[in-house]
C-alpha atoms as a PDB file:
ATOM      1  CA  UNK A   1      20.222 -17.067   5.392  1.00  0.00           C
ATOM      2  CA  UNK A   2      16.147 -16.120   4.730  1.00  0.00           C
ATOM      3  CA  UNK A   3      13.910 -19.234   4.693  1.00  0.00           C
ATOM      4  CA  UNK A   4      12.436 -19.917   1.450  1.00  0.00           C
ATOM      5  CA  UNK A   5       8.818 -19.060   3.357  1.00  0.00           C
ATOM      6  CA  UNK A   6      10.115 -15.416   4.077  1.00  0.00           C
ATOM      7  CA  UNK A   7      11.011 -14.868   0.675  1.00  0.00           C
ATOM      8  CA  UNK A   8       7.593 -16.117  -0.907  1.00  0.00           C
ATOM      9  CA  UNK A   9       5.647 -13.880   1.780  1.00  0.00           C
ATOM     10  CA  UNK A  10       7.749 -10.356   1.224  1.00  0.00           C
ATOM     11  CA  UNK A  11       7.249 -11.503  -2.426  1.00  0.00           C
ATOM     12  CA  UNK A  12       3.630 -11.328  -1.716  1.00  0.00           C
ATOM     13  CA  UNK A  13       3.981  -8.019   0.001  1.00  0.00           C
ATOM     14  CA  UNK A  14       5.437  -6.598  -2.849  1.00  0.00           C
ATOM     15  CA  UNK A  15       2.613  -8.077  -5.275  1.00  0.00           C
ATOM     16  CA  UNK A  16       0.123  -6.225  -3.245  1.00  0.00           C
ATOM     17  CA  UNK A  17       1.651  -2.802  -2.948  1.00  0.00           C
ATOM     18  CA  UNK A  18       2.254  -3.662  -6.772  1.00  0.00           C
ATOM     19  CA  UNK A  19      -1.247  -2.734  -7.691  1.00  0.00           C
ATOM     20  CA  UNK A  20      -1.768   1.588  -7.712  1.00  0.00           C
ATOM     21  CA  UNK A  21      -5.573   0.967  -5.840  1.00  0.00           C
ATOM     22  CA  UNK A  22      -4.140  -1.115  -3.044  1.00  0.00           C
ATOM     23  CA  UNK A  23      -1.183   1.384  -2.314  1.00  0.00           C
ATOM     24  CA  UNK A  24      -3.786   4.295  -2.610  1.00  0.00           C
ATOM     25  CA  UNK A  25      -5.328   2.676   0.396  1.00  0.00           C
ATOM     26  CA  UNK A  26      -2.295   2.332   2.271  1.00  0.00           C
ATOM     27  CA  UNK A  27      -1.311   5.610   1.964  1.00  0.00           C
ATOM     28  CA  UNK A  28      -4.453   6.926   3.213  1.00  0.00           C
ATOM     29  CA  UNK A  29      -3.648   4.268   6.074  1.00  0.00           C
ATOM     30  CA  UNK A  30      -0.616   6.073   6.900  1.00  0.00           C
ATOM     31  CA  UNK A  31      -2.028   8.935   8.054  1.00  0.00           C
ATOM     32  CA  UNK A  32      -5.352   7.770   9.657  1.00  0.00           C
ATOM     33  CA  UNK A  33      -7.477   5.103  10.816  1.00  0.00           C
ATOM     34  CA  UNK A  34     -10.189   5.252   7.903  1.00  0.00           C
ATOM     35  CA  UNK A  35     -13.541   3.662   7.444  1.00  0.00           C
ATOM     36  CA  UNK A  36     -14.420   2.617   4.057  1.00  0.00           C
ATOM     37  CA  UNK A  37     -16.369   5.344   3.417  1.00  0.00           C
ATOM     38  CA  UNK A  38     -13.961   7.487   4.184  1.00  0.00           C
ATOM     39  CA  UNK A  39     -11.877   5.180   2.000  1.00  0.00           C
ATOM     40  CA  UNK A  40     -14.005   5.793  -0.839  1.00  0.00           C
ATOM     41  CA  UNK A  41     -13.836   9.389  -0.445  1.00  0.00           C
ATOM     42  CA  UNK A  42     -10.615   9.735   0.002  1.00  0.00           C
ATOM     43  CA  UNK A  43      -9.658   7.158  -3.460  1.00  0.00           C
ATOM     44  CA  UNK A  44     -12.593   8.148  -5.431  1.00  0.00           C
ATOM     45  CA  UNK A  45     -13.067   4.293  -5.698  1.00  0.00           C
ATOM     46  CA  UNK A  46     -16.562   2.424  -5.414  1.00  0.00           C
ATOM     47  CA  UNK A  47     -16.991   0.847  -2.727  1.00  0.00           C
ATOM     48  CA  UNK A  48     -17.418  -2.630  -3.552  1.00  0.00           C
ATOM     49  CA  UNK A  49     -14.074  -1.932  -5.385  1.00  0.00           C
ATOM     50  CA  UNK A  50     -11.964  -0.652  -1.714  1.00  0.00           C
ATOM     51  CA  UNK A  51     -13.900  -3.838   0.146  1.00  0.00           C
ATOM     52  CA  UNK A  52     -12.030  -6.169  -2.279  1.00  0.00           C
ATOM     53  CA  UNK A  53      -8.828  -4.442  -2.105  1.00  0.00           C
ATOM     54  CA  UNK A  54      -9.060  -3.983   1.475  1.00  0.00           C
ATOM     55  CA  UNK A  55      -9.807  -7.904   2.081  1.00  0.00           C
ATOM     56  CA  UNK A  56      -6.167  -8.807   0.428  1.00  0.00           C
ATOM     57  CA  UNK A  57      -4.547  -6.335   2.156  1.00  0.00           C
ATOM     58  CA  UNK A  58      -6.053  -8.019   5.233  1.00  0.00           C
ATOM     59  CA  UNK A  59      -5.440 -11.355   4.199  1.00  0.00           C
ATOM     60  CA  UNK A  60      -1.435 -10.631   3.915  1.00  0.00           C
ATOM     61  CA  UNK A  61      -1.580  -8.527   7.051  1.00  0.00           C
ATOM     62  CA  UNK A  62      -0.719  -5.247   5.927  1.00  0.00           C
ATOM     63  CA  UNK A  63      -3.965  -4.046   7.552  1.00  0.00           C
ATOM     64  CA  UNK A  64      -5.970  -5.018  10.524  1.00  0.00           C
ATOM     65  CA  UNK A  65      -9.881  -3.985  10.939  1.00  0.00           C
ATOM     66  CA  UNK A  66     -11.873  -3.320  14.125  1.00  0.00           C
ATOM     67  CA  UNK A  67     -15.290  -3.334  14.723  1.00  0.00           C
ATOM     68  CA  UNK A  68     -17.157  -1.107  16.901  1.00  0.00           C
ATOM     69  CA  UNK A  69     -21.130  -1.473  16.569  1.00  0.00           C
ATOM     70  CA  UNK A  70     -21.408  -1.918  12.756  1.00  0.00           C
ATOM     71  CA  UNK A  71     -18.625   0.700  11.838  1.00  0.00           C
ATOM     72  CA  UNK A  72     -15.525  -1.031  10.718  1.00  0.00           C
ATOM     73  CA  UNK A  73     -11.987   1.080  10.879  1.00  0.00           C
ATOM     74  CA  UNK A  74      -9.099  -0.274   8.762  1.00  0.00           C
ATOM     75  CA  UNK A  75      -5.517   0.988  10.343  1.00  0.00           C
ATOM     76  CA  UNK A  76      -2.017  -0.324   9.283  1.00  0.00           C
ATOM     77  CA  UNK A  77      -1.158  -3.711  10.928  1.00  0.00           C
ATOM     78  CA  UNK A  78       1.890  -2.221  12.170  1.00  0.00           C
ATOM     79  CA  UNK A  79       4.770   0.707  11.576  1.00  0.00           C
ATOM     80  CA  UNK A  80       6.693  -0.806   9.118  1.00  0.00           C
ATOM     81  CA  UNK A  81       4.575  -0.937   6.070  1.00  0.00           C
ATOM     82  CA  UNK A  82       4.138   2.944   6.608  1.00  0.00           C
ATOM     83  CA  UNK A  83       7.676   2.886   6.346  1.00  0.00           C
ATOM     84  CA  UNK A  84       8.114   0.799   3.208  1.00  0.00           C
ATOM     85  CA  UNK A  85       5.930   2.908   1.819  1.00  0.00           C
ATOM     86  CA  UNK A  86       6.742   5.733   3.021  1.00  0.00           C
ATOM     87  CA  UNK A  87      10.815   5.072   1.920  1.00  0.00           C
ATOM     88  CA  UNK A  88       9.365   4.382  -1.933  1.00  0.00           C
ATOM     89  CA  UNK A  89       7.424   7.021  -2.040  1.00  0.00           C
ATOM     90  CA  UNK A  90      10.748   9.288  -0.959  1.00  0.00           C
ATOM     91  CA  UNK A  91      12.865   6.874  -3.679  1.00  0.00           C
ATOM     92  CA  UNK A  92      10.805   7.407  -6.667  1.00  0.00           C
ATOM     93  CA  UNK A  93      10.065  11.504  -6.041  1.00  0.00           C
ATOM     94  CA  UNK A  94      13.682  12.161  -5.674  1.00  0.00           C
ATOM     95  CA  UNK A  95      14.820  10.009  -8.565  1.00  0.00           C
ATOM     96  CA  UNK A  96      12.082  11.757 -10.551  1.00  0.00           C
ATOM     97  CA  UNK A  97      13.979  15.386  -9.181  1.00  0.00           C
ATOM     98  CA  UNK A  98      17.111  14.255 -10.366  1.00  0.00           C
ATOM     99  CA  UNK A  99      18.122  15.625 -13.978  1.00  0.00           C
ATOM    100  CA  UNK A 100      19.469  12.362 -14.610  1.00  0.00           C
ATOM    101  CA  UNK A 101      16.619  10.442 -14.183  1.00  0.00           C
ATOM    102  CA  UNK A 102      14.376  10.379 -17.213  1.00  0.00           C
ATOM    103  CA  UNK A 103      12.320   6.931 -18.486  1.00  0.00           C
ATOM    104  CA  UNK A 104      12.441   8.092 -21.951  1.00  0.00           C
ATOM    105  CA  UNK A 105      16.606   7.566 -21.675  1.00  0.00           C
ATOM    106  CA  UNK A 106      17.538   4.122 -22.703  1.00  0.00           C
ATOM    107  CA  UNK A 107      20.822   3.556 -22.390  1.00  0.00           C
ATOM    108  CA  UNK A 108      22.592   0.894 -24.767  1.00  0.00           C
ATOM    109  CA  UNK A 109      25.732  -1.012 -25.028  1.00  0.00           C
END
């Protein structure tokens, strides 16, 4: 059985991705190492704006940064987030393909 601790951090996992900006960023994370200009290129976010989102995504360890000189580079911590992501990404576009599929459907009782 999963500890009470594991539950209460893949909750927090889930809270993070939870917000569009912060899964913007880990998308672009997915495909490259990124600075946060490139970031903020990339998002169309201010900067001040990927810095904060970038520091929780740190802080839960969905991220890692390394310094070289003054340059920071942001990468994914490690594989499986660009899975996760990666899987709900593929969920969600082929649910949306699917005739069936519609959010304007409610069904009732």
């Amino acid at each position: 059985m999963t500890s009470p601790d594991v539950h209460r951090e893949v909750a927090e996992f889930f809270k993070a991705l939870g917000n569009e900006s912060r899964l913007r960023l880990v998308q672009a994370l997915i495909d490259s190492d990124r600075t946060v200009s490139e970031l903020v290129e990339i998002t169309g976010m201010s900067q001040p704006l990927v810095s904060q989102h970038l520091k929780v995504l740190r802080q839960i360890h969905l991220i890692a940064s390394t310094r070289t000189g003054q340059t920071v580079t942001y990468s994914l911590d490690d594989h499986h987030v660009a899975h996760v992501v990666g899987d709900a990404f593929t969920h969600i576009t082929d649910a949306l393909a699917d005739p069936r599929h519609s959010h304007d459907t409610q069904e009732t009782s």
